[in-house]
C-alpha atoms as a PDB file:
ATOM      1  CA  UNK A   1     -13.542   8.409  18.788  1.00  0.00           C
ATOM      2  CA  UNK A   2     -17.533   8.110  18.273  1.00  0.00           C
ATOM      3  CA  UNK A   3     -18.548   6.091  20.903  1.00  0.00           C
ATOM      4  CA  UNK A   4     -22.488   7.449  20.846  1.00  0.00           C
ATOM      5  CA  UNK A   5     -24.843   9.205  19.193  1.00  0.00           C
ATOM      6  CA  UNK A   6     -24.176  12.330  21.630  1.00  0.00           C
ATOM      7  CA  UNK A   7     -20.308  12.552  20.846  1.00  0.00           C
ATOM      8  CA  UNK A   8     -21.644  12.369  16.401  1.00  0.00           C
ATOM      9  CA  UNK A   9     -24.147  14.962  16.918  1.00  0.00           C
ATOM     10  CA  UNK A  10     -21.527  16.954  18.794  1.00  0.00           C
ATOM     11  CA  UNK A  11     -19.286  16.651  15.931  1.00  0.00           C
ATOM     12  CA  UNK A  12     -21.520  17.169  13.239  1.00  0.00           C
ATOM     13  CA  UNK A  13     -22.351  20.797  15.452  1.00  0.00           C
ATOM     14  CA  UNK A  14     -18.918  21.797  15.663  1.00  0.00           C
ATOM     15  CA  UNK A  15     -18.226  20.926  11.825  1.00  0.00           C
ATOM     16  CA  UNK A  16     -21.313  22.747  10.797  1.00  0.00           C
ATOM     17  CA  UNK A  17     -20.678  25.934  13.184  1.00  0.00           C
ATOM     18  CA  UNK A  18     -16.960  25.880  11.547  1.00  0.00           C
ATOM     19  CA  UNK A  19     -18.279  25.848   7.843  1.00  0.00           C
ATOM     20  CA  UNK A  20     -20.876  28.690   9.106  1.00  0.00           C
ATOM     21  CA  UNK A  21     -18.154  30.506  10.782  1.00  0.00           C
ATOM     22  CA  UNK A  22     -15.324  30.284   7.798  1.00  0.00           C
ATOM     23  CA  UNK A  23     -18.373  31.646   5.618  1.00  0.00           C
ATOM     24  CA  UNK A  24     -19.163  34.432   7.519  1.00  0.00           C
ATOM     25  CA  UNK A  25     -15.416  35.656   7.724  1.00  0.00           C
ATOM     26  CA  UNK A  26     -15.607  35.244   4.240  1.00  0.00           C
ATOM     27  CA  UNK A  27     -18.320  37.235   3.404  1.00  0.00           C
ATOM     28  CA  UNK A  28     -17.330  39.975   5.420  1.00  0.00           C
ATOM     29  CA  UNK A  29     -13.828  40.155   4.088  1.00  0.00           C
ATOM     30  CA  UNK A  30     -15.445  40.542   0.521  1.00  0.00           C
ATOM     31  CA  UNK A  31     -17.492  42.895   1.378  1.00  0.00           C
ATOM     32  CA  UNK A  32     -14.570  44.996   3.233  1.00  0.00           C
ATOM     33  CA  UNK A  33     -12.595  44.327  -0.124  1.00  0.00           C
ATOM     34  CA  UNK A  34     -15.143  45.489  -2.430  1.00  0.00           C
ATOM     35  CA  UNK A  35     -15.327  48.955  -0.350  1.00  0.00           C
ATOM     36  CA  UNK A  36     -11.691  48.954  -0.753  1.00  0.00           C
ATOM     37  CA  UNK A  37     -11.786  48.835  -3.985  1.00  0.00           C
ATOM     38  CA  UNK A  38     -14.958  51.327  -4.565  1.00  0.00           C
ATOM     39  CA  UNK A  39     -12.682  54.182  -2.629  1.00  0.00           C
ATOM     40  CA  UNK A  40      -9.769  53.104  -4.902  1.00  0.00           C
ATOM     41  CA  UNK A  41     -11.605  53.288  -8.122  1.00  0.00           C
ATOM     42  CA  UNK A  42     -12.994  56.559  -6.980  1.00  0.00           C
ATOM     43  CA  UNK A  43      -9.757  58.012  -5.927  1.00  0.00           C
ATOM     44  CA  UNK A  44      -8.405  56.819  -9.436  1.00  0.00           C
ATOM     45  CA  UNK A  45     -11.553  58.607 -11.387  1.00  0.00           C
ATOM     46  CA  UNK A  46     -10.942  61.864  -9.394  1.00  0.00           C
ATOM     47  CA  UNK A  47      -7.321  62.562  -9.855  1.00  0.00           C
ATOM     48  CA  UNK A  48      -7.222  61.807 -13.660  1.00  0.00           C
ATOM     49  CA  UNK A  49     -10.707  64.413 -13.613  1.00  0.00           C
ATOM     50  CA  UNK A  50      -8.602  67.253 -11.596  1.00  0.00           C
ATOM     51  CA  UNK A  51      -5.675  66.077 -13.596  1.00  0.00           C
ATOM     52  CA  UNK A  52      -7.709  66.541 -16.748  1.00  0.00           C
ATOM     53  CA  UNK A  53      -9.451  69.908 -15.517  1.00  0.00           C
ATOM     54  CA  UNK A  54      -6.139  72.031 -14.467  1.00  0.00           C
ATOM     55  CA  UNK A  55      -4.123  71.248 -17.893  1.00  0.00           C
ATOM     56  CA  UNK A  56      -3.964  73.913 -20.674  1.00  0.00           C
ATOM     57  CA  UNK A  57      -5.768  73.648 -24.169  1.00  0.00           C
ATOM     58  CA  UNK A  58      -2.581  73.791 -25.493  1.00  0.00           C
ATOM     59  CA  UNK A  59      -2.125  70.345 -25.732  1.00  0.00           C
ATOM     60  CA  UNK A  60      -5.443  70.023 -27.710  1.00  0.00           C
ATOM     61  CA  UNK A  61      -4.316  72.482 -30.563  1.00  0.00           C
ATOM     62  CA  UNK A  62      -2.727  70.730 -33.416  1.00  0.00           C
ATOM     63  CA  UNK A  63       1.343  71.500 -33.484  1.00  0.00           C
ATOM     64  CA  UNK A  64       3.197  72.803 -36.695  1.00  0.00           C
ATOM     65  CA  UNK A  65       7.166  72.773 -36.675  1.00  0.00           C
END
């Protein structure tokens, strides 16, 4: 219960601190994410370029029966 202006101002802090705080655990979890997903993209890119490297020409040649 708000009884003064002391105990409105406290809650107004504490709401303000928790907005601040939610946003901050935010932004950091988006930013861990999106280096997640930068190794993942780059482990993709780099297997299908080995992959791509150690396979024959044979496949390129056109096939007759």
């Amino acid at each position: 219960m708000i009884e003064s202006i002391g105990d409105f101002l406290s809650i107004c802090t504490s709401a303000v601190f928790s907005v601040i705080g939610f946003w901050m655990l935010f932004r950091v979890s988006a930013k861990h994410h999106e280096q997640n997903m930068k190794k993942m993209e780059a482990k993709y890119y780099r297997y299908y370029q080995d992959a791509d490297e150690d396979e024959s020409d044979d496949r390129n040649q056109t096939y007759f029966e």
